[in-house]
Protein backbone atom coordinates (compact mmCIF):
# COMPACT_ATOMS: atom_id res chain seq x y z
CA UNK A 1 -11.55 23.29 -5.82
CA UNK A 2 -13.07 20.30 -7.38
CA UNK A 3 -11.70 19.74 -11.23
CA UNK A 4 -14.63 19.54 -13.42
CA UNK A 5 -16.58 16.18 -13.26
CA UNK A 6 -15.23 15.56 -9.46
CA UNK A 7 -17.45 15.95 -6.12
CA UNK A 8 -20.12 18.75 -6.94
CA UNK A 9 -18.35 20.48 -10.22
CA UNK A 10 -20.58 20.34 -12.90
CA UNK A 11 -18.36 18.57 -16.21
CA UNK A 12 -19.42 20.95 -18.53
CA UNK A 13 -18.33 20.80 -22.45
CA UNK A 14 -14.31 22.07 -22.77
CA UNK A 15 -11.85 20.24 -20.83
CA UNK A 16 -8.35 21.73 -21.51
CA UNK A 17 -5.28 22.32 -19.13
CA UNK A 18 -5.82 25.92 -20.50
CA UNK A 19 -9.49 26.02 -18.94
CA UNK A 20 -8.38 24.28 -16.05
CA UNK A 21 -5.54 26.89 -15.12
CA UNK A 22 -7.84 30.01 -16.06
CA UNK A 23 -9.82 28.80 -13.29
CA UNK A 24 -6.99 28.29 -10.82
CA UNK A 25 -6.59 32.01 -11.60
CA UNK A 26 -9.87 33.28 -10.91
CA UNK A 27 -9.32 31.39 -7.55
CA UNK A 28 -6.24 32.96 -6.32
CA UNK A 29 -7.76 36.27 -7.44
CA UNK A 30 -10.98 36.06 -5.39
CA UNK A 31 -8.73 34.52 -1.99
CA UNK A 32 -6.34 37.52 -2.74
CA UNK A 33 -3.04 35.50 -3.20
CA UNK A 34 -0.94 37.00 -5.91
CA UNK A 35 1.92 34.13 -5.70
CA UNK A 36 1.63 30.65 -5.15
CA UNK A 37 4.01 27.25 -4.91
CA UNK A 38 1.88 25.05 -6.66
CA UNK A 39 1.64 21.17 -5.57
CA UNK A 40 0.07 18.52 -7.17
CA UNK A 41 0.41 14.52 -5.98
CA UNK A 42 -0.39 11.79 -8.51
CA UNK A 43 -3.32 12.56 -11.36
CA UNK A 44 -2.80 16.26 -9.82
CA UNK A 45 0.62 16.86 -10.70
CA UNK A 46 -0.58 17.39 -14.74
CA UNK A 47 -2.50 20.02 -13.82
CA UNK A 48 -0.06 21.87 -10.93
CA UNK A 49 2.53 21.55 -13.83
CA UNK A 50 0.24 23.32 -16.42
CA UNK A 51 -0.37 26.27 -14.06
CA UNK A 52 2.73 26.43 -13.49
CA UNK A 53 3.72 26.49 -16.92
CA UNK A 54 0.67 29.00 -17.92
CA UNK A 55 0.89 31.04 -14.79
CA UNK A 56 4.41 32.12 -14.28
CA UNK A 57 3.43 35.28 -13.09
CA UNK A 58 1.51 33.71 -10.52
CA UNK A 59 4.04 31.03 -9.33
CA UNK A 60 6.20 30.80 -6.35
CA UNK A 61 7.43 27.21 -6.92
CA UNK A 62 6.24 23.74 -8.25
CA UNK A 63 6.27 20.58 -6.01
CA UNK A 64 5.41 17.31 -7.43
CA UNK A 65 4.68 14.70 -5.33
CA UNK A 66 4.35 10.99 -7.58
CA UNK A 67 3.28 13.40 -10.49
CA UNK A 68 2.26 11.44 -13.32
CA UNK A 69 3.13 12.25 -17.26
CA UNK A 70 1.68 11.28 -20.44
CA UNK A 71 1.86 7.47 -21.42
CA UNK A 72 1.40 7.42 -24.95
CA UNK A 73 4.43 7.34 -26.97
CA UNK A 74 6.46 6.53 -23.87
CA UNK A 75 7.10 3.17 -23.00
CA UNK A 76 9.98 4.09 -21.31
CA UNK A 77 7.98 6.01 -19.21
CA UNK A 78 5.96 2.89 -18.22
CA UNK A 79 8.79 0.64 -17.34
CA UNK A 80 8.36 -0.43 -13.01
CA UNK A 81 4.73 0.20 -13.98
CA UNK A 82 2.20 -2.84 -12.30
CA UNK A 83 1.13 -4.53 -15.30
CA UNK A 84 -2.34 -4.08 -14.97
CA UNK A 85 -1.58 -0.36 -14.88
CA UNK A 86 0.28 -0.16 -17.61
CA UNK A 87 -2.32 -1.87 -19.81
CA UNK A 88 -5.19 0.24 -18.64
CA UNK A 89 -3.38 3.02 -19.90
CA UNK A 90 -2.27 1.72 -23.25
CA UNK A 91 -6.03 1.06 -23.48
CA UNK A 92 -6.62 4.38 -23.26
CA UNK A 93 -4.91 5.78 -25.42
CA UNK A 94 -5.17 3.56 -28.25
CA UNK A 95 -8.55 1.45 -27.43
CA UNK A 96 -10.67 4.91 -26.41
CA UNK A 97 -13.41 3.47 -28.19
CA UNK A 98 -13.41 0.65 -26.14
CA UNK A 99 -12.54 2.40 -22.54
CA UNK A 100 -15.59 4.87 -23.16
CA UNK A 101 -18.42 2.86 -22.64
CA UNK A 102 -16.99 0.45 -20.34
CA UNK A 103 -16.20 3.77 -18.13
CA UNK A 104 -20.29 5.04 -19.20
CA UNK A 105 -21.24 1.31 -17.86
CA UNK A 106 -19.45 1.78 -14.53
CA UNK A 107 -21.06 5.22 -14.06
CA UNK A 108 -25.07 3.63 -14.87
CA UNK A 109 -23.69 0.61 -12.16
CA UNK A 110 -22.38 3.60 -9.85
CA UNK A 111 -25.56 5.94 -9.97
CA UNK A 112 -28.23 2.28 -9.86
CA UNK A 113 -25.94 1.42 -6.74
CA UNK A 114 -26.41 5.25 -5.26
CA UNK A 115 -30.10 5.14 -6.08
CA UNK A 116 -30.68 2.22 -3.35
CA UNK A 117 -27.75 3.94 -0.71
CA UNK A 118 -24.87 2.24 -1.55
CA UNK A 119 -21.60 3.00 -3.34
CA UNK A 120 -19.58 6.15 -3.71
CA UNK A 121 -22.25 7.92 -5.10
CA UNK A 122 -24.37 7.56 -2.04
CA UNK A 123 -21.74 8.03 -0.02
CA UNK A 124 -20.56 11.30 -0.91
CA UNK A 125 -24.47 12.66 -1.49
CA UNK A 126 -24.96 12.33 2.39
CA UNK A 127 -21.54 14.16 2.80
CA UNK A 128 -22.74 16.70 0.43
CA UNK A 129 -26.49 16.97 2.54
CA UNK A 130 -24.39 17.09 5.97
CA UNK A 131 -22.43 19.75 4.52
CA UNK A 132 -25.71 21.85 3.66
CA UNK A 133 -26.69 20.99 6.38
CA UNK A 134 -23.97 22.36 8.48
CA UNK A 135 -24.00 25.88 6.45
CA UNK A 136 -28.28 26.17 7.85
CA UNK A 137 -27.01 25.40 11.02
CA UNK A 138 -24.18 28.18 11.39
CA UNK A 139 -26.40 30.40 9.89
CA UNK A 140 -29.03 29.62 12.11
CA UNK A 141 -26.34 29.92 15.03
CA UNK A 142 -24.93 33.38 14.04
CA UNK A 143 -28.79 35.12 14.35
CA UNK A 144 -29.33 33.46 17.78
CA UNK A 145 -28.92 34.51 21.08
CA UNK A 146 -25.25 33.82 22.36
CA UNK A 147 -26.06 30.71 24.18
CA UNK A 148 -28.07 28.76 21.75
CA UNK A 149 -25.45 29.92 18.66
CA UNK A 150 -22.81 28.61 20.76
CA UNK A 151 -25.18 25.04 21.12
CA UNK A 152 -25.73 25.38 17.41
CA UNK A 153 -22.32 25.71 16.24
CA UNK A 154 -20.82 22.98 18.64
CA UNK A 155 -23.63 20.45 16.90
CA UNK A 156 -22.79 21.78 13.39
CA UNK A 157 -19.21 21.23 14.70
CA UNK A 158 -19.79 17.73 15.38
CA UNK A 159 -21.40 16.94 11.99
CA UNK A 160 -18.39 18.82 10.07
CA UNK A 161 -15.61 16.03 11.96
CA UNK A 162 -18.02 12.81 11.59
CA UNK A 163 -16.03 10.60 9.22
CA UNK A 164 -17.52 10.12 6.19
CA UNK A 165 -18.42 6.54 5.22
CA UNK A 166 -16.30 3.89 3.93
CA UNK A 167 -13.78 1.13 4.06
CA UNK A 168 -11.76 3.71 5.81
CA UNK A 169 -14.15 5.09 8.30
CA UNK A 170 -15.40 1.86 9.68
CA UNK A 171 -11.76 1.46 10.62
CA UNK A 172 -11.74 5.09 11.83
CA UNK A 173 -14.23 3.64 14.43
CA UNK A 174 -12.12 1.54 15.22
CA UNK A 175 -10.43 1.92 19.27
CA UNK A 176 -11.13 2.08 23.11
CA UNK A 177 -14.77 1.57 22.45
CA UNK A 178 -14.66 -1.22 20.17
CA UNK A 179 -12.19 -3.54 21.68
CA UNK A 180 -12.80 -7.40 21.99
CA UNK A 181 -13.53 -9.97 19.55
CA UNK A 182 -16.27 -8.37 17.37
CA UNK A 183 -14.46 -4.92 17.16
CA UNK A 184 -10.58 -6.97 16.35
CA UNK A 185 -12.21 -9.31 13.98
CA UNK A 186 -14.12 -6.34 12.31
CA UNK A 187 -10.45 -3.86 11.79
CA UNK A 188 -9.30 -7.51 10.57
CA UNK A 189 -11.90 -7.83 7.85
CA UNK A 190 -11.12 -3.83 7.20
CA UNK A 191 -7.52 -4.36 6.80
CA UNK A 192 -7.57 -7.24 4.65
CA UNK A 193 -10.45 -5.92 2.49
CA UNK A 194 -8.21 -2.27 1.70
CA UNK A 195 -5.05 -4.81 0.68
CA UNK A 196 -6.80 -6.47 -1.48
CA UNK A 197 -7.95 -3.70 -3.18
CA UNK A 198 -4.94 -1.73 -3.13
CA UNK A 199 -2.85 -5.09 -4.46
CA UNK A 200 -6.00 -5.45 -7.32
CA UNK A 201 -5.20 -1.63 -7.87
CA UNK A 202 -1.56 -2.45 -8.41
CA UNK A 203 -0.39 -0.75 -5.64
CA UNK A 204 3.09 -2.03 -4.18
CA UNK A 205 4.08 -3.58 -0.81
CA UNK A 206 5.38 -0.40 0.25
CA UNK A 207 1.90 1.02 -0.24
CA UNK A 208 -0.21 -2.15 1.37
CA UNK A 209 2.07 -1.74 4.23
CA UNK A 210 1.93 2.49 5.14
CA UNK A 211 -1.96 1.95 4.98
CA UNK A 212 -2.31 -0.56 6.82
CA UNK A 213 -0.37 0.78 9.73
CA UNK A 214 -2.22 4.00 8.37
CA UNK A 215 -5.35 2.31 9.51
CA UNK A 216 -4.02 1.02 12.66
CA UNK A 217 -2.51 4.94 14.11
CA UNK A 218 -3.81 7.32 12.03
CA UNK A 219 -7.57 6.58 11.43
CA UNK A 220 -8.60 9.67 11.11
CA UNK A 221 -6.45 10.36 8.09
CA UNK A 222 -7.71 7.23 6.17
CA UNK A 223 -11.67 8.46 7.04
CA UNK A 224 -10.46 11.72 5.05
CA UNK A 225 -8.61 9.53 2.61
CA UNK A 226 -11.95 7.32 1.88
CA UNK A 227 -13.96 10.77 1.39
CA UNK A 228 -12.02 12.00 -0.84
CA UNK A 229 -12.44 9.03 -3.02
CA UNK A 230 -15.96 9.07 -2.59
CA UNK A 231 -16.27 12.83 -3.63
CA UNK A 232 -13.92 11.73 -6.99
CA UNK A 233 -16.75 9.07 -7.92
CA UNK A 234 -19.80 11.55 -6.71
CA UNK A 235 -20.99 11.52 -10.06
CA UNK A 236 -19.88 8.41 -11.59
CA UNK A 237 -16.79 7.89 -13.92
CA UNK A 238 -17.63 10.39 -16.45
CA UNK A 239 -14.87 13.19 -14.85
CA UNK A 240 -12.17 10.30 -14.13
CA UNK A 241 -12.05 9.16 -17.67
CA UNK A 242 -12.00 13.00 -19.02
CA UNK A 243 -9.32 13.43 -16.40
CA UNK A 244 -7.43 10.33 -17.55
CA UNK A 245 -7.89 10.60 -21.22
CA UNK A 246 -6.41 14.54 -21.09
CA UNK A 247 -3.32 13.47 -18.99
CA UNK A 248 -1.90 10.56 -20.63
CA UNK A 249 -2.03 11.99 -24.09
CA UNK A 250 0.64 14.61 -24.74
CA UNK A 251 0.59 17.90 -22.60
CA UNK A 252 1.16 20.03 -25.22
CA UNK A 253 2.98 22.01 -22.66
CA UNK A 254 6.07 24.07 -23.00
CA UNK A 255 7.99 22.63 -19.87
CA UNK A 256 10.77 24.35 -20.70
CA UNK A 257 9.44 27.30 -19.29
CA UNK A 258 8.95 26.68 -15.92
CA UNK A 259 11.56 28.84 -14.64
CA UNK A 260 9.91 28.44 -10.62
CA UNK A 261 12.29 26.46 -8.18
CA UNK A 262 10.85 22.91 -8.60
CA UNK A 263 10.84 19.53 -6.58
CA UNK A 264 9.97 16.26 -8.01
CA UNK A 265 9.15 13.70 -5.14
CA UNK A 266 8.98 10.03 -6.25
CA UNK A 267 9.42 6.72 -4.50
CA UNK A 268 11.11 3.80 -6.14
CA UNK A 269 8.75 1.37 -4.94
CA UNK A 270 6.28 3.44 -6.73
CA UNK A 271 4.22 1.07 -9.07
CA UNK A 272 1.45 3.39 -10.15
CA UNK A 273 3.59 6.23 -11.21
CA UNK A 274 7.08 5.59 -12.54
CA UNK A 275 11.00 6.54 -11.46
CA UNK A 276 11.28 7.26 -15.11
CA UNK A 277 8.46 9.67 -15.08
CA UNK A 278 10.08 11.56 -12.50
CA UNK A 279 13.23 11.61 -13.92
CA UNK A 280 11.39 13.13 -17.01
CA UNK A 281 9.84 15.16 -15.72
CA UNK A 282 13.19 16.66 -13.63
CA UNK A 283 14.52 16.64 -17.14
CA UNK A 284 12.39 18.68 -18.95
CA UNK A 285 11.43 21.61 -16.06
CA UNK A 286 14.60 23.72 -15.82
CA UNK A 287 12.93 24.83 -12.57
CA UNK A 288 13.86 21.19 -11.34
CA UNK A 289 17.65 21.92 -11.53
CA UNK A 290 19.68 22.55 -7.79
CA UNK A 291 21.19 25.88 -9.03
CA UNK A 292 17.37 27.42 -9.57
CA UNK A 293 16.51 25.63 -6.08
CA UNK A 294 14.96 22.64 -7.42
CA UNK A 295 15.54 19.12 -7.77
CA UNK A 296 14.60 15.15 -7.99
CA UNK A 297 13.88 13.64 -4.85
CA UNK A 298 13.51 9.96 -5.28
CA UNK A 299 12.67 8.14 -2.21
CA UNK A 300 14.09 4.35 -1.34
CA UNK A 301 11.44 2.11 -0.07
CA UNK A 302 8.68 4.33 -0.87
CA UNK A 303 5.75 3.74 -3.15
CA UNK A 304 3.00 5.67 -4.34
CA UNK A 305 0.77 6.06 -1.13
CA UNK A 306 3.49 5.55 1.37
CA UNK A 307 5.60 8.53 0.35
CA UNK A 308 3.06 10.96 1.10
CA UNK A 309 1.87 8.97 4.35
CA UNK A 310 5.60 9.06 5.82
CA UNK A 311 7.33 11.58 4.30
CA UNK A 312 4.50 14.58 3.85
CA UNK A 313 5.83 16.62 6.99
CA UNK A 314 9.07 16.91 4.73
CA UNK A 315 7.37 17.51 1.76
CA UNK A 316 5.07 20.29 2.85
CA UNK A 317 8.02 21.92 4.78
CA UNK A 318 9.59 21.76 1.50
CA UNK A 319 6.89 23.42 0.00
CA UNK A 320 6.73 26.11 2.22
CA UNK A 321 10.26 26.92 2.07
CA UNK A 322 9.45 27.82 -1.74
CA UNK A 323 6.71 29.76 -0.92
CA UNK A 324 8.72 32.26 1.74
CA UNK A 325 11.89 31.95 -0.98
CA UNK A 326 10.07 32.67 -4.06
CA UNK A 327 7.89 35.84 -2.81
CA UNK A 328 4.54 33.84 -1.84
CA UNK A 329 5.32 35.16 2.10
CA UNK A 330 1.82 36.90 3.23
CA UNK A 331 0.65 36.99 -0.04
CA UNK A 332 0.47 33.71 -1.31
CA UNK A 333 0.74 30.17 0.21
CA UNK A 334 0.63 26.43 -1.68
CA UNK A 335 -2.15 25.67 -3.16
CA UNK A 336 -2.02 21.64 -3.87
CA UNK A 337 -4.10 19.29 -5.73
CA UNK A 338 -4.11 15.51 -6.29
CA UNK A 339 -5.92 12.58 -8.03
């Protein structure tokens, strides 16, 4: 599920953590899942801890992986923050009528750019045609004879796993078939093109490291990495800001509540999302104390990307041990979101 604004979720006019978790409801409802451990990784942990806060009925457990918290208000919440970071959002919350149209300019340069094929935009509008696409085709497959269905849905197959494009898929290409100079020097350009994005993004060492060797072992988990950003920008900037502009301000959320075993997962070399957000946030969710079955993981060495990249199997096993303890078992599951 898409937040509104994000891949092919229309924006609409009310954006509330209220809204947001009334939908999460209707969700579990319709997949049958009464009780759920609810994750959420960077931009996503606002909204995992709001239904977890406005579903208690409906929640297992809370696992927070890099979870961010409001910045206004809270510059000791910012401290270990990259400083480019930290000023972006201390222009949003006091310079909004500044951030708005620069964020309305990127989304005109974002939609010109996906008029002509390129950018994000254009990127994740082929995804979203393939993805049609593939929906005709098993269709198509399931009234045919055996035979050709079986032809059919081994082609649709093949669309489904074709990485999507990006700086992340042309390194997915990346192996046995491309070796030699052109195919070296190409990962090369790849690699040093994602570092410098991820050091203009303010991401640490610790980060430009785990995805780089990401890159080199695991390139099919970077080509699902670079769609997913894609599918955030689908429609421009419009949803991020809305997104960003609802989190850092205030919650208005009565964390004290959250009564659900709950795990707060942060790395120290986190420069995107702070130790001292964490630590707040372990602070104010009883759920996060060791006697309810909770607690505040933080990670040595680990930043914001690298924590989930090497330390995920842990996390989800974590995750799933809340689930079976807190009554999810057959009926309910995690159901994670992130930024």
């Amino acid at each position: 599920m898409n937040r509104p604004g994000v891949g092919r979720t229309t924006l609409g006019a009310e954006r509330s953590f209220h809204s947001v978790a009334w939908d999460v409801s209707a969700l579990l409802d319709a997949l049958g899942l009464q009780r759920v451990v609810f994750m959420g990784a960077s931009g996503g942990g606002p909204y995992a801890t709001a239904c977890a806060c406005l579903l208690p009925e409906r929640t297992a457990g809370l696992v927070l992986v890099a979870g961010m918290t409001h910045t206004r208000d809270a510059p000791g919440l910012l401290k270990g923050m990259a400083l480019g970071n930290r000023q972006g959002y201390l222009a949003i919350n006091h310079l909004p009528w500044l951030m708005g149209p620069t964020m309305r300019a990127g989304t005109l340069a974002l939609r010109l750019a996906g008029g002509v094929g390129l950018g994000p935009v254009a990127t994740a509008a082929r995804a979203a045609r393939r993805e049609d696409e593939d929906e005709e085709a098993e269709e198509r497959a399931s009234d045919s004879a055996a035979g050709e269905g079986d032809v059919a849905v081994r082609r649709a197959a093949g669309a489904v796993t074709a990485p999507p494009a990006g700086l992340a898929a042309a390194a997915a290409s990346a192996g046995p078939a491309n070796e030699g100079l052109l195919g070296s020097a190409g990962s090369a350009l790849e690699a040093a093109a994602t570092s410098a994005m991820l050091l203009a993004a303010g991401f640490s060492p610790a980060d430009r490291a785990a995805v780089a060797r990401a890159m080199r072992e695991r390139p099919e988990l970077m080509a699902l990495m670079a769609g997913a950003g894609s599918e955030t920008l689908a429609q421009g900037l419009d949803g991020l800001w809305r997104d960003m502009r609802l989190t850092s301000e205030p919650w208005g959320l009565d964390l004290g509540s959250i009564r659900a075993p709950t795990v707060v997962w942060q790395g120290d070399q986190d420069f995107n999302v702070t130790v001292p957000m964490a630590r707040h946030l372990a602070a104010a969710i009883p759920g996060a104390s060791p006697a309810r079955g909770g607690g505040l993981r933080v990670v040595p060495g680990e930043g914001h990307i690298s924590l989930g990249l090497n330390h995920g199997r842990t996390i989800m096993e974590e995750a799933l041990r809340l689930a079976e303890g807190g009554g999810a078992g057959g009926a309910g599951g995690v159901l994670s979101g992130a930024e």
